[in-house]
C-alpha atoms as a PDB file:
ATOM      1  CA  UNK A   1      55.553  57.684 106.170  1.00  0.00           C
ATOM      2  CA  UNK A   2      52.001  57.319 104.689  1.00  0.00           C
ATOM      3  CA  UNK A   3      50.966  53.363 104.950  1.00  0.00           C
ATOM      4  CA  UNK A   4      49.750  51.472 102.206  1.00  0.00           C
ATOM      5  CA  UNK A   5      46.275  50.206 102.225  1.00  0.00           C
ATOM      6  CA  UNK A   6      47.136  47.475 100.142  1.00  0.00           C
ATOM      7  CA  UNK A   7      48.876  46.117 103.341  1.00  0.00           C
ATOM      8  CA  UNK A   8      48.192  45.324 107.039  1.00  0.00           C
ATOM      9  CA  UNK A   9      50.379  46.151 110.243  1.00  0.00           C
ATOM     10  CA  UNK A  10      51.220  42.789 112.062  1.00  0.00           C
ATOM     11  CA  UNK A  11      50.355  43.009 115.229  1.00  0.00           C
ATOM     12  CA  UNK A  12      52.475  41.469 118.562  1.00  0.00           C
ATOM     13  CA  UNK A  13      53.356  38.081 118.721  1.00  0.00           C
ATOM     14  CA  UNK A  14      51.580  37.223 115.127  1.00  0.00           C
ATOM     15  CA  UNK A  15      53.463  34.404 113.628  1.00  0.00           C
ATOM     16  CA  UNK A  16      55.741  35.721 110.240  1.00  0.00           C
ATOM     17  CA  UNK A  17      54.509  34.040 106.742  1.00  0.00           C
ATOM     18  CA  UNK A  18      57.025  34.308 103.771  1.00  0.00           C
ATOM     19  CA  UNK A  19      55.681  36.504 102.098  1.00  0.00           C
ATOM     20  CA  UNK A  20      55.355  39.206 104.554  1.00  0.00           C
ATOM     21  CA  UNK A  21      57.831  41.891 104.507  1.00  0.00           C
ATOM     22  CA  UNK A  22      59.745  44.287 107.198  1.00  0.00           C
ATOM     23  CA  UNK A  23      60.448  47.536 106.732  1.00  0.00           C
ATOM     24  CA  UNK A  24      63.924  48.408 106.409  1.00  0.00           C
ATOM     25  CA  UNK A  25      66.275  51.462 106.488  1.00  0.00           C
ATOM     26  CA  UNK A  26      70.045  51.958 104.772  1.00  0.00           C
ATOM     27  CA  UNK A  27      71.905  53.529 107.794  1.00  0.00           C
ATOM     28  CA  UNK A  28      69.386  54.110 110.342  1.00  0.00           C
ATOM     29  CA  UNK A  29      71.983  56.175 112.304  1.00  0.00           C
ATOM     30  CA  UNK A  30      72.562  58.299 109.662  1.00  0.00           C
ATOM     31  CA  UNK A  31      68.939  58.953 108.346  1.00  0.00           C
ATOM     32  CA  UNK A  32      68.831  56.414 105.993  1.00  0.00           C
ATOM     33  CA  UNK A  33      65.775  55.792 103.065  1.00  0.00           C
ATOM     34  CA  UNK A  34      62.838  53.098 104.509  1.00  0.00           C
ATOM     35  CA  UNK A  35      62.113  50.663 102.632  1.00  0.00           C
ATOM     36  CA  UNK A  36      60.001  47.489 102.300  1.00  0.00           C
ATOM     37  CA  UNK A  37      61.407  44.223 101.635  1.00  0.00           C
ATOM     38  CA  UNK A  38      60.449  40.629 101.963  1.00  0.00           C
ATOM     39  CA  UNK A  39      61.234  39.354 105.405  1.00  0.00           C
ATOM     40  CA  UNK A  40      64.498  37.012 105.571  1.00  0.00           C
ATOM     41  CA  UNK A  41      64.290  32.767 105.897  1.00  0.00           C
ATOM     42  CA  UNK A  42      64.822  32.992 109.008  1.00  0.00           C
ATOM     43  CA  UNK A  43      62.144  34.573 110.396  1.00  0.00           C
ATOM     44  CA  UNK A  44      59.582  32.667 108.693  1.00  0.00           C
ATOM     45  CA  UNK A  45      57.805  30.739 111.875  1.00  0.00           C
ATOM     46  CA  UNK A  46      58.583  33.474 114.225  1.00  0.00           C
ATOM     47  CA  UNK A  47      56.364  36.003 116.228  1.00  0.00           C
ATOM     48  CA  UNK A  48      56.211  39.572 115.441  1.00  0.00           C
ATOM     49  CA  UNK A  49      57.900  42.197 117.687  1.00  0.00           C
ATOM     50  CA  UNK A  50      55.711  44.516 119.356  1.00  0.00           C
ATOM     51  CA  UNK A  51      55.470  47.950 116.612  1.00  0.00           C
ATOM     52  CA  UNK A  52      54.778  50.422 119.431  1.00  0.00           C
ATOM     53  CA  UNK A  53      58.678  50.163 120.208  1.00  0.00           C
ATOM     54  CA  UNK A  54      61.126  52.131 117.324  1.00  0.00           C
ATOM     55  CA  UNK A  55      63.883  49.906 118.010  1.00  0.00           C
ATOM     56  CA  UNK A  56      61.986  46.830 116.874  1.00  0.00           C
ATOM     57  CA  UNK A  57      61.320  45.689 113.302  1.00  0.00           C
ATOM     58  CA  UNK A  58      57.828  46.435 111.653  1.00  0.00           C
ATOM     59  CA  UNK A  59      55.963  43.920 109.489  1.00  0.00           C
ATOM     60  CA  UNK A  60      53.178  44.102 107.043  1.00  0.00           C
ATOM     61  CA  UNK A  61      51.151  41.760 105.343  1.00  0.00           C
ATOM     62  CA  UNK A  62      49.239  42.185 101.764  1.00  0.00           C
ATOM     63  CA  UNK A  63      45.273  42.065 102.388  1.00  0.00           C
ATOM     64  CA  UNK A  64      43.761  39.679 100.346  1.00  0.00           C
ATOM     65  CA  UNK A  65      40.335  39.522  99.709  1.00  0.00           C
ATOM     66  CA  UNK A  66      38.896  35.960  99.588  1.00  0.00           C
END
């Protein structure tokens, strides 16, 4: 997967904003697509997993440019 510079890895324990997004993937056992969508509710106020490990999620954040 080629990353988009539009966006910005989130690194370990950096709190989750609502309009960040987690990559996702239709039947990971069965080598689903990946995808990007907008992180759930729920995780809004949370830390980021560590990215190094597969088995957690992976977040990205738009750059902006102020």
């Amino acid at each position: 997967m080629e990353w988009d510079k539009r966006y910005r890895q989130l690194e370990n324990g950096e709190i989750i904003k609502a309009d960040d997004e987690s990559l996702e993937t239709d039947h990971p056992w069965h080598g689903g697509n990946e995808h990007w969508k907008r992180v759930p509710p729920h995780m809004v106020g949370r830390k980021a997993s560590d990215p190094l490990y597969p088995a957690h999620s992976v977040y990205r954040r738009k750059i902006t440019v102020e």
